[in-house]
PDB file of N, CA and C in Angstrom:
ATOM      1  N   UNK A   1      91.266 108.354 117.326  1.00  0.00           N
ATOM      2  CA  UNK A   1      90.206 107.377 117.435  1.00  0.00           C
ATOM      3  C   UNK A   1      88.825 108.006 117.270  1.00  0.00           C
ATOM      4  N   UNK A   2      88.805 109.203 117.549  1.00  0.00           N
ATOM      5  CA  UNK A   2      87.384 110.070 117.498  1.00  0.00           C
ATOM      6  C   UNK A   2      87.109 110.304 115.855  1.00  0.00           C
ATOM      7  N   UNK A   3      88.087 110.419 115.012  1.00  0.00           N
ATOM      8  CA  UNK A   3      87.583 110.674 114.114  1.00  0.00           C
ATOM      9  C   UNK A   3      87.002 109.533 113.026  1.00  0.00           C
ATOM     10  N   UNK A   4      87.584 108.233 113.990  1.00  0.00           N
ATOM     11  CA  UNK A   4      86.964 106.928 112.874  1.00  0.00           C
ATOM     12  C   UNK A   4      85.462 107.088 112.657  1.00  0.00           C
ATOM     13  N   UNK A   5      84.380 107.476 113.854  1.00  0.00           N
ATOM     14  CA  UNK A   5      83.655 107.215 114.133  1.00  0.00           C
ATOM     15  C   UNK A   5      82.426 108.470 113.304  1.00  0.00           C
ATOM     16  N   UNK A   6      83.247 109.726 113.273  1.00  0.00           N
ATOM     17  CA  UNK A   6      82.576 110.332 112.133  1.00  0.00           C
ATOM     18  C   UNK A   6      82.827 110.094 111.010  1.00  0.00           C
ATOM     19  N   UNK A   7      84.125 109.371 110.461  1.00  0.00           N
ATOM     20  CA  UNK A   7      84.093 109.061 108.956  1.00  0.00           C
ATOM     21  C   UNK A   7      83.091 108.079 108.328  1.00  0.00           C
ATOM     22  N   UNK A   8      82.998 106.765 109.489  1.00  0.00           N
ATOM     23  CA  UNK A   8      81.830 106.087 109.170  1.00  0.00           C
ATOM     24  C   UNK A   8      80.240 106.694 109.329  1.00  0.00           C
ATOM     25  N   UNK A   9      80.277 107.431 110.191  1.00  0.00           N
ATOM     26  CA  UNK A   9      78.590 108.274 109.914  1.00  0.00           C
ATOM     27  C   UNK A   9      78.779 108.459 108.657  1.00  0.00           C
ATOM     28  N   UNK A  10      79.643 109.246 107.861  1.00  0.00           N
ATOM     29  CA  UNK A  10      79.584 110.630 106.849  1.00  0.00           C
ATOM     30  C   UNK A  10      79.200 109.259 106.191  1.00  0.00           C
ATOM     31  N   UNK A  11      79.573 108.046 105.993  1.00  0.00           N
ATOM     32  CA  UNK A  11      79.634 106.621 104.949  1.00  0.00           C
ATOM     33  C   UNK A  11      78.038 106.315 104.940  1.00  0.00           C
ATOM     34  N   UNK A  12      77.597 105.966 106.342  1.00  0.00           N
ATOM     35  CA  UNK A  12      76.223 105.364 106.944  1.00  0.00           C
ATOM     36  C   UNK A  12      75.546 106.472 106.015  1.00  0.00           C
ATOM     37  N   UNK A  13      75.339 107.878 106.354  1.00  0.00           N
ATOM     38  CA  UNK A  13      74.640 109.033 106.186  1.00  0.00           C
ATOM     39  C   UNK A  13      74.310 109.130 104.635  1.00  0.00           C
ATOM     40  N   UNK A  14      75.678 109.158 104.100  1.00  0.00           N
ATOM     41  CA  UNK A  14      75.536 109.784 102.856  1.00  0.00           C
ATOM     42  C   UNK A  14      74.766 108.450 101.893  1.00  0.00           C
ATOM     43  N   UNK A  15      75.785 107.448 102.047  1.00  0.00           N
ATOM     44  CA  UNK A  15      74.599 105.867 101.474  1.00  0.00           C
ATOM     45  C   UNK A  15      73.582 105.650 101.787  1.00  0.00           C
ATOM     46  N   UNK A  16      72.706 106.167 102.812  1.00  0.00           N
ATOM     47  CA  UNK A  16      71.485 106.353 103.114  1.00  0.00           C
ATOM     48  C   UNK A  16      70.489 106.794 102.402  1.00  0.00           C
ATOM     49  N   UNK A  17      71.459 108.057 102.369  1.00  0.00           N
ATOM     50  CA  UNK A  17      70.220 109.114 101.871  1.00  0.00           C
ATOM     51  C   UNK A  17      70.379 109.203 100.371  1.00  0.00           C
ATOM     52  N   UNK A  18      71.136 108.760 100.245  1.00  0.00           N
ATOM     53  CA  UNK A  18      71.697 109.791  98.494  1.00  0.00           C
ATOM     54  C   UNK A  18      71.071 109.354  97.367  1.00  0.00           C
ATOM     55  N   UNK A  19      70.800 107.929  97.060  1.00  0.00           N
ATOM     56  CA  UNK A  19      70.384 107.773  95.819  1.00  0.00           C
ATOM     57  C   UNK A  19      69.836 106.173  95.667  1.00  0.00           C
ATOM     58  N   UNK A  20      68.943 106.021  95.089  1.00  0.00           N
ATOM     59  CA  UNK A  20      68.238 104.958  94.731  1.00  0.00           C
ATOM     60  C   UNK A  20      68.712 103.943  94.266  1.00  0.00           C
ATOM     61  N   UNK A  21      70.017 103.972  93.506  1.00  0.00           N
ATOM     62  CA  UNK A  21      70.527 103.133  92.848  1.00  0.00           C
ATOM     63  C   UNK A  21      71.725 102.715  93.500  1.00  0.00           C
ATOM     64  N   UNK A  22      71.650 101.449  94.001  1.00  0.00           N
ATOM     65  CA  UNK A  22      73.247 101.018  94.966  1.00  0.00           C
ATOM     66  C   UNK A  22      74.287 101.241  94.473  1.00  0.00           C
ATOM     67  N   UNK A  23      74.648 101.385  93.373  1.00  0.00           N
ATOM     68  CA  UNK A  23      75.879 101.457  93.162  1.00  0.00           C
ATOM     69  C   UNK A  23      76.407 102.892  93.762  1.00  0.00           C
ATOM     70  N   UNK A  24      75.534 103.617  93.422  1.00  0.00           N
ATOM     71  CA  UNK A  24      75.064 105.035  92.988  1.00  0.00           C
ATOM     72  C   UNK A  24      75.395 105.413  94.511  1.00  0.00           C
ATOM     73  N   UNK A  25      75.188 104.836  95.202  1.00  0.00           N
ATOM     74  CA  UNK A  25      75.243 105.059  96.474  1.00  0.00           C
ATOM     75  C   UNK A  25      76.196 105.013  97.548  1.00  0.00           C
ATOM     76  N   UNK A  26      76.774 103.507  97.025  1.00  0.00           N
ATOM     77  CA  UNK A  26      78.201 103.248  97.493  1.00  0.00           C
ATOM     78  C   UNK A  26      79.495 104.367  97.040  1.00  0.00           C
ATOM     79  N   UNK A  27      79.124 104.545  95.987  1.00  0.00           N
ATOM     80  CA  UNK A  27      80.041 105.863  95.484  1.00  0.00           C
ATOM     81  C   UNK A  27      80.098 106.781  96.053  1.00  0.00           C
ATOM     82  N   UNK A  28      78.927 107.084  96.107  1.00  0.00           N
ATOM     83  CA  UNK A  28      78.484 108.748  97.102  1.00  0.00           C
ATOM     84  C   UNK A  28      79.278 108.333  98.253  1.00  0.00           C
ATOM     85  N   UNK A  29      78.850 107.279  98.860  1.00  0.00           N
ATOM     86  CA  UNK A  29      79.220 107.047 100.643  1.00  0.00           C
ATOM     87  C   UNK A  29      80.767 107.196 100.507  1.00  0.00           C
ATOM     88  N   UNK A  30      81.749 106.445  99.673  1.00  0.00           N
ATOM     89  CA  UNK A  30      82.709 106.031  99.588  1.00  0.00           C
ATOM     90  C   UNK A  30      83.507 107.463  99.291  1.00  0.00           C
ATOM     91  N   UNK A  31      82.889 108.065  98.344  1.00  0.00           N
ATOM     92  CA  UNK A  31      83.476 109.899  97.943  1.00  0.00           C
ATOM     93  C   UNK A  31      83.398 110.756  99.327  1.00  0.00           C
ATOM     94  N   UNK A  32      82.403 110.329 100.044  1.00  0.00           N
ATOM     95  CA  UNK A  32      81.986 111.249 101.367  1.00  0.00           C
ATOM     96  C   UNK A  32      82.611 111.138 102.092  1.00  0.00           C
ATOM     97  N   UNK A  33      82.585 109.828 102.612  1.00  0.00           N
ATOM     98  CA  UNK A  33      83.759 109.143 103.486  1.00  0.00           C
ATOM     99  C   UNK A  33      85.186 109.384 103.408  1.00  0.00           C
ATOM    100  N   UNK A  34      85.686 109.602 102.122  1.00  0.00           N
ATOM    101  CA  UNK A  34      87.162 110.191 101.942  1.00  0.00           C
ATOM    102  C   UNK A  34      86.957 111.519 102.243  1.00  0.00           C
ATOM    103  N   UNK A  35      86.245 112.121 101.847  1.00  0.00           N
ATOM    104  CA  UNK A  35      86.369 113.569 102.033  1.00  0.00           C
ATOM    105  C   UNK A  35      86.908 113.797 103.475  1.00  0.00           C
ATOM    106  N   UNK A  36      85.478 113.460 104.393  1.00  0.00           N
ATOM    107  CA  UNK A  36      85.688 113.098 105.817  1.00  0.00           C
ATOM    108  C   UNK A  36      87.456 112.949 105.985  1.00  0.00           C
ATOM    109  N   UNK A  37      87.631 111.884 105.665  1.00  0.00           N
ATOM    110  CA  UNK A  37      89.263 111.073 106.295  1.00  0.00           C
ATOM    111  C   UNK A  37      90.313 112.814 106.248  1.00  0.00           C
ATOM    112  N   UNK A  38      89.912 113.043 104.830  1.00  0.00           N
ATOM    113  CA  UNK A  38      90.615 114.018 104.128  1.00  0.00           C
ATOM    114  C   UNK A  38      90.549 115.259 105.467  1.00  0.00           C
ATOM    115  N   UNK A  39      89.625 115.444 105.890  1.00  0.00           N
ATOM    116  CA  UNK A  39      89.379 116.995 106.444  1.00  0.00           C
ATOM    117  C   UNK A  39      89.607 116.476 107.713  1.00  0.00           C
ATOM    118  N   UNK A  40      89.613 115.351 108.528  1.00  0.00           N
ATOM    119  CA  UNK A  40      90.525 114.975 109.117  1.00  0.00           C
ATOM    120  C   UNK A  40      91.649 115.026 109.759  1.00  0.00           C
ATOM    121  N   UNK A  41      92.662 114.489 108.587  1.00  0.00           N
ATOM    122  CA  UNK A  41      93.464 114.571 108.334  1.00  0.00           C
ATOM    123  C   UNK A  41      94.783 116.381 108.487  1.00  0.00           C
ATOM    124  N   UNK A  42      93.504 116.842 108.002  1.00  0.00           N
ATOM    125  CA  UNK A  42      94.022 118.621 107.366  1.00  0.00           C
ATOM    126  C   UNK A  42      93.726 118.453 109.027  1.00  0.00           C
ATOM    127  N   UNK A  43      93.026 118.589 109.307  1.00  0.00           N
ATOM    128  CA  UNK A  43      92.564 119.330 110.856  1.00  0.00           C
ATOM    129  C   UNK A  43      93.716 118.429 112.184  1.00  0.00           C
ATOM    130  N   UNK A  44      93.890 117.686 111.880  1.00  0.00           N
ATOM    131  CA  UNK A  44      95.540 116.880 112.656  1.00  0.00           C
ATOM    132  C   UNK A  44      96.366 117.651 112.524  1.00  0.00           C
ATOM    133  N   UNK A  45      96.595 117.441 111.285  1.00  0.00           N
ATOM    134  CA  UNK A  45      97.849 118.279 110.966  1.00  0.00           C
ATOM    135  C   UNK A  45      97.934 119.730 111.248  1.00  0.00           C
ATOM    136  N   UNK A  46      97.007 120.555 110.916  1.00  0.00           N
ATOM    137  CA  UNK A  46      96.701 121.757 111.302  1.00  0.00           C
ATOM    138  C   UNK A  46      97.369 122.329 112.870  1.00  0.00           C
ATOM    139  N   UNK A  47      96.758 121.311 113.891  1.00  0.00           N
ATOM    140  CA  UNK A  47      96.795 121.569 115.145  1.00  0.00           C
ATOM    141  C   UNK A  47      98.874 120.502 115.577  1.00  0.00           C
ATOM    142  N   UNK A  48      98.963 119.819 115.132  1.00  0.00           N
ATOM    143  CA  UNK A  48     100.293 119.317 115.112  1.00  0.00           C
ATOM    144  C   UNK A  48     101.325 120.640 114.032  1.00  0.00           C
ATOM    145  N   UNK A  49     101.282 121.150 113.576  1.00  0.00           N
ATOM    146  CA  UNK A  49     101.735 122.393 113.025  1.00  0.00           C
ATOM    147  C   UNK A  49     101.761 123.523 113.913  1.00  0.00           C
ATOM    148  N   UNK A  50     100.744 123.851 114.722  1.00  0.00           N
ATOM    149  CA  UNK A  50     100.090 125.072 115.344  1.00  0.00           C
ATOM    150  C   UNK A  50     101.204 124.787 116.797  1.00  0.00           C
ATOM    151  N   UNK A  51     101.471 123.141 117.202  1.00  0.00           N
ATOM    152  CA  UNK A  51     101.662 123.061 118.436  1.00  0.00           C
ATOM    153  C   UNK A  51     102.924 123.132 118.357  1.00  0.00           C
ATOM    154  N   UNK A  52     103.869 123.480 117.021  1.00  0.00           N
ATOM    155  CA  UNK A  52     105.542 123.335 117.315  1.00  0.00           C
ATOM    156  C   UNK A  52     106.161 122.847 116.509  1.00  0.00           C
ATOM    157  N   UNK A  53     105.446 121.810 116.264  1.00  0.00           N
ATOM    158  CA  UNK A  53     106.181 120.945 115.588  1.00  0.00           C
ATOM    159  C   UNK A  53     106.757 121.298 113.858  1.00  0.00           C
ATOM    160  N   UNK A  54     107.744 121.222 114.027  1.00  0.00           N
ATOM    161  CA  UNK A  54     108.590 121.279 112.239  1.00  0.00           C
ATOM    162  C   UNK A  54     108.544 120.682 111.598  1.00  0.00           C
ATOM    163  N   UNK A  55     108.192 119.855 110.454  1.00  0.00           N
ATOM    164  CA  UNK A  55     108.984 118.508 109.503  1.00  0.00           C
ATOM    165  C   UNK A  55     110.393 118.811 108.812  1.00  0.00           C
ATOM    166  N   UNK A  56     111.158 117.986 109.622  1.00  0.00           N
ATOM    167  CA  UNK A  56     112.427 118.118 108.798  1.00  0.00           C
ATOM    168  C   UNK A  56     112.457 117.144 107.484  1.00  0.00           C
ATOM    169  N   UNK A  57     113.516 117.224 106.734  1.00  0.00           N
ATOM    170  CA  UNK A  57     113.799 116.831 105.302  1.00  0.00           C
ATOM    171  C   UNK A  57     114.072 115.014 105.909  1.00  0.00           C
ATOM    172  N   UNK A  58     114.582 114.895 107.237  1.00  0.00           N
ATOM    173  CA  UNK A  58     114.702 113.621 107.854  1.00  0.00           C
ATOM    174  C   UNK A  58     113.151 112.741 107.495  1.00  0.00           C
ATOM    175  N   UNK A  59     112.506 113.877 109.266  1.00  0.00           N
ATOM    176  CA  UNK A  59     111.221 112.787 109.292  1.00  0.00           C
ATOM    177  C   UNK A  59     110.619 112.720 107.685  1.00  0.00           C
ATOM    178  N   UNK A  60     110.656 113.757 107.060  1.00  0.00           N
ATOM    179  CA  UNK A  60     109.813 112.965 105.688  1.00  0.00           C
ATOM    180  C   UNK A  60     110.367 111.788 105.137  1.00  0.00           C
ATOM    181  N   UNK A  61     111.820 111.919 104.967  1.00  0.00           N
ATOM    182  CA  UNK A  61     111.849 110.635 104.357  1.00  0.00           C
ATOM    183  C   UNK A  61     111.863 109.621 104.852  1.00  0.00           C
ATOM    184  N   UNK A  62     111.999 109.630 106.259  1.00  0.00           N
ATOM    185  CA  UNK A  62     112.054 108.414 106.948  1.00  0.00           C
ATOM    186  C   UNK A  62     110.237 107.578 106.668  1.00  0.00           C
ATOM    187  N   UNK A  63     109.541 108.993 107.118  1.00  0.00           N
ATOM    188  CA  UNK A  63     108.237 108.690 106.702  1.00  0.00           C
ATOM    189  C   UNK A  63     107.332 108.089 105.429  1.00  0.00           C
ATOM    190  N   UNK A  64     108.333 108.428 104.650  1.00  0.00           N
ATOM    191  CA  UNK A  64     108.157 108.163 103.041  1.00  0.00           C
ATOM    192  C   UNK A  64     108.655 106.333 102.876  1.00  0.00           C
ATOM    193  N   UNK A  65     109.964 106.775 102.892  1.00  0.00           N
ATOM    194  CA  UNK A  65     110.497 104.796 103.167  1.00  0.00           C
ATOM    195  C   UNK A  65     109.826 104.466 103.711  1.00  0.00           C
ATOM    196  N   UNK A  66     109.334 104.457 105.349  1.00  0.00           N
ATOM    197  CA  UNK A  66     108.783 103.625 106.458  1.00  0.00           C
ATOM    198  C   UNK A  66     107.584 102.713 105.699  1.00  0.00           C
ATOM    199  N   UNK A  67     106.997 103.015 104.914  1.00  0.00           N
ATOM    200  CA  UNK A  67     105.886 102.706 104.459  1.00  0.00           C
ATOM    201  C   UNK A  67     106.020 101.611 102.805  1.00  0.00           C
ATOM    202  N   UNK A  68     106.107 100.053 103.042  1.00  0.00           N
ATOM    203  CA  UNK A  68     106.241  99.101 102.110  1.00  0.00           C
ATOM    204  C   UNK A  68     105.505  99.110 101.108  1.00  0.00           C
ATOM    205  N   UNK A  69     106.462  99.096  99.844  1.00  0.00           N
ATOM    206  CA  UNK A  69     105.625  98.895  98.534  1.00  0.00           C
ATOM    207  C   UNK A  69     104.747  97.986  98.353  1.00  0.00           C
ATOM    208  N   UNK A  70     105.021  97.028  98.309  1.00  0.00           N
ATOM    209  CA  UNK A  70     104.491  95.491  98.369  1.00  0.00           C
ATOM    210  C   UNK A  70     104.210  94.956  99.535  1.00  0.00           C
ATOM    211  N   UNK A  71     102.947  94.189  99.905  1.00  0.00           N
ATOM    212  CA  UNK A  71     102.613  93.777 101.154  1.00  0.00           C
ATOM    213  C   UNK A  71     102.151  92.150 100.444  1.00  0.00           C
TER     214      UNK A  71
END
């Protein structure tokens, strides 16, 4: 939950400041903002790796199916 709240700064921040032209801007925010999710993401996993945990050939695929093509 802590990290929603910096992905939307990095969004607020970077569309702020970046560029004159809205589009121009939303892009930036929207590129920034993933990045954010992205490094995130690495840094979860990082520390869920560090603490023990294995991925077996199971949880991936269960993890892989779990998730619907079509909504």
């Amino acid at each position: 939950m802590k990290h929603e709240g910096r992905i939307f700064a990095a969004f607020v921040l970077v569309t702020w400041l970046s560029s004159d032209d809205l589009f121009r801007r939303v892009e930036f925010g929207l590129v920034a903002s993933s990045f954010a999710a992205l490094c995130a993401f690495a840094v979860a996993l990082r520390a869920r790796l560090h603490s023990g945990i294995t991925p077996s050939s199971d949880s991936v695929i269960d993890a892989v199916t779990n998730l619907p093509l079509e909504t």
